[in-house]
C-alpha atoms as a PDB file:
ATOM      1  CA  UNK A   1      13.571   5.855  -0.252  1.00  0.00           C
ATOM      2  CA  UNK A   2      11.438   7.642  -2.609  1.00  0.00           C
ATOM      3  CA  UNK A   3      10.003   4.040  -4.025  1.00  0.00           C
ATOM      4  CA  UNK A   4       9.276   3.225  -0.697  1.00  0.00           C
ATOM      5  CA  UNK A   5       7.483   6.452   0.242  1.00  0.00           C
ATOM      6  CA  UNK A   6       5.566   6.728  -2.485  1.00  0.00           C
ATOM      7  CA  UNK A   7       4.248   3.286  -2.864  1.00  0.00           C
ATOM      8  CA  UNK A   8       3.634   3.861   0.749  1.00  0.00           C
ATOM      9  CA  UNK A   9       1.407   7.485   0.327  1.00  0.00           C
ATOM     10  CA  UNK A  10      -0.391   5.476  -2.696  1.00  0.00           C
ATOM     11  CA  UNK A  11      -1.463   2.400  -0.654  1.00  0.00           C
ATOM     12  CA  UNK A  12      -2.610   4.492   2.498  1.00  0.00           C
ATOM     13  CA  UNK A  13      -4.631   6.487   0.210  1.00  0.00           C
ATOM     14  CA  UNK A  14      -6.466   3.158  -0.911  1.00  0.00           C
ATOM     15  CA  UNK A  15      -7.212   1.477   1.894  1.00  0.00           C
ATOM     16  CA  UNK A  16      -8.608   4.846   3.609  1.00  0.00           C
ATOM     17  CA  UNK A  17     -11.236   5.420   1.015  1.00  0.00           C
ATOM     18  CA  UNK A  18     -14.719   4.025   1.910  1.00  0.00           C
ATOM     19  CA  UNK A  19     -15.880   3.921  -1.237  1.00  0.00           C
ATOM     20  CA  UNK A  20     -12.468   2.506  -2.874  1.00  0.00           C
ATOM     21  CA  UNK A  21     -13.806  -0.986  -1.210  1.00  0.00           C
ATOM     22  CA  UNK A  22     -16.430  -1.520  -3.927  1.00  0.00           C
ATOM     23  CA  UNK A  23     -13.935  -2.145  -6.690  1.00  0.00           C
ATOM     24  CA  UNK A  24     -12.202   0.455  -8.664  1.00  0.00           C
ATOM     25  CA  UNK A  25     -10.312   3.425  -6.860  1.00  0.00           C
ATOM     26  CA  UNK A  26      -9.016   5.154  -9.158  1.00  0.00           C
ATOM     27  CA  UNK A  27      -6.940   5.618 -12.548  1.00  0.00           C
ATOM     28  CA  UNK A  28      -3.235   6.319 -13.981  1.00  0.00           C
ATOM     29  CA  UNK A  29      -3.311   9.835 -14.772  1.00  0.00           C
ATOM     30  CA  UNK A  30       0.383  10.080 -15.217  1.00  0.00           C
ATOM     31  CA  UNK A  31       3.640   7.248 -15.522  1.00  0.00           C
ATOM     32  CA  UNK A  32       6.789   8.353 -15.883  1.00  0.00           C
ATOM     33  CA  UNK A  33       8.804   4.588 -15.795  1.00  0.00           C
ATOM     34  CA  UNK A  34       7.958   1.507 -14.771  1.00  0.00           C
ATOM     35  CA  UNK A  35       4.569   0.873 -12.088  1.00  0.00           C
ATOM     36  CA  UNK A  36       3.026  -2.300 -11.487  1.00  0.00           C
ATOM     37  CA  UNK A  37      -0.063  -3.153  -8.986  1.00  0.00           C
ATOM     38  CA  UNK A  38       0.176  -6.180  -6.748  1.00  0.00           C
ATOM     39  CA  UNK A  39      -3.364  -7.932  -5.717  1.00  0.00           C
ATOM     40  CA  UNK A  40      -3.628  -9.052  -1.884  1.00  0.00           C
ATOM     41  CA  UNK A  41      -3.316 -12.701  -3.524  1.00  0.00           C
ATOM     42  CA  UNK A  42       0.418 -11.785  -5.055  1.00  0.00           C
ATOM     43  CA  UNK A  43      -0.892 -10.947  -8.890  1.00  0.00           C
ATOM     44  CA  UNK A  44       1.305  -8.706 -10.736  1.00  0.00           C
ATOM     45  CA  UNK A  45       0.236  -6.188 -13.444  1.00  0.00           C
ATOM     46  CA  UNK A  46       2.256  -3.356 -15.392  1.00  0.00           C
ATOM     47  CA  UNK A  47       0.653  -0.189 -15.015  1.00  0.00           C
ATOM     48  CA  UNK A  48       0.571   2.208 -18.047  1.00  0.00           C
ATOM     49  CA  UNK A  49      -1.612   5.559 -18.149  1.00  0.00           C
ATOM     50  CA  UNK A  50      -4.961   5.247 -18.304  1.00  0.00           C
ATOM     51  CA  UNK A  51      -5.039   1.990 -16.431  1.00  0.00           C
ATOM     52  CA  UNK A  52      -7.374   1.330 -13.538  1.00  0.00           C
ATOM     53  CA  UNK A  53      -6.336   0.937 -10.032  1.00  0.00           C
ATOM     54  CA  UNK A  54      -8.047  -1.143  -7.793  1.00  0.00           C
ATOM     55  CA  UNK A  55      -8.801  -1.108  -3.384  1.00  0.00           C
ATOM     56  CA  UNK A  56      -6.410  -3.156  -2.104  1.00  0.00           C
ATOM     57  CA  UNK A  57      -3.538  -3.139  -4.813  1.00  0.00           C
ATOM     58  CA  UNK A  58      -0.343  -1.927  -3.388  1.00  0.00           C
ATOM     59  CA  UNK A  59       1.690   0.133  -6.495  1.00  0.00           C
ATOM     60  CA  UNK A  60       5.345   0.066  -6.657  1.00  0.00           C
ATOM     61  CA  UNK A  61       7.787   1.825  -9.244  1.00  0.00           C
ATOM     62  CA  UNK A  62      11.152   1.157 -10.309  1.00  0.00           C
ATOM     63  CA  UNK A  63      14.208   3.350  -9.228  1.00  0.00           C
ATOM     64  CA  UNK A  64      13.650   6.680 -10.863  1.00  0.00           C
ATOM     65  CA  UNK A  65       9.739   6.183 -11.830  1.00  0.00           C
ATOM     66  CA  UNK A  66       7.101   8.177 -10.432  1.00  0.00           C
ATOM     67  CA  UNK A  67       3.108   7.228 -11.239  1.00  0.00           C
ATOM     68  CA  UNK A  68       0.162   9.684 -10.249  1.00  0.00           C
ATOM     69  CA  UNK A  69      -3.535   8.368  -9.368  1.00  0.00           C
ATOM     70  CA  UNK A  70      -6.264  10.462  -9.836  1.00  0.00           C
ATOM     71  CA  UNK A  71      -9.252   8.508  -7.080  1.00  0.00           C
ATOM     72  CA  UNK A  72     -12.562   8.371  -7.944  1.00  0.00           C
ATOM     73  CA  UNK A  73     -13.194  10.335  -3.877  1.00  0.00           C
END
């Protein structure tokens, strides 16, 4: 449930910034596990901190993990 809810909260936050549409909405401030990013189209990155996060990418953890996005709003 906690997966769910939190890829959930991180999603919603990128599609409801305006200016998260131009390209890059943020970054990986903090990973604690495993994160990856999935594209609209279906492409698949790991996340590690430090690592940019883009509109439109929907982030997902592994059981456990927890990942925190600071947005450029």
């Amino acid at each position: 449930m906690t997966k769910t809810l939190t890829s959930i909260l991180v999603l919603g936050s990128l599609l409801v910034s305006g200016a998260a549409f131009a390209g890059k909405a943020g970054e990986i401030t903090l990973l604690s596990g495993r994160a990856t990013a999935a594209t609209p189209e279906g492409t698949i990155r790991s996340l590690n901190k430090g690592d940019p996060v883009f509109s439109r990418e929907y982030i997902s953890t592994s059981a456990g993990a927890f990942v925190n996005v600071k947005f450029l709003e």
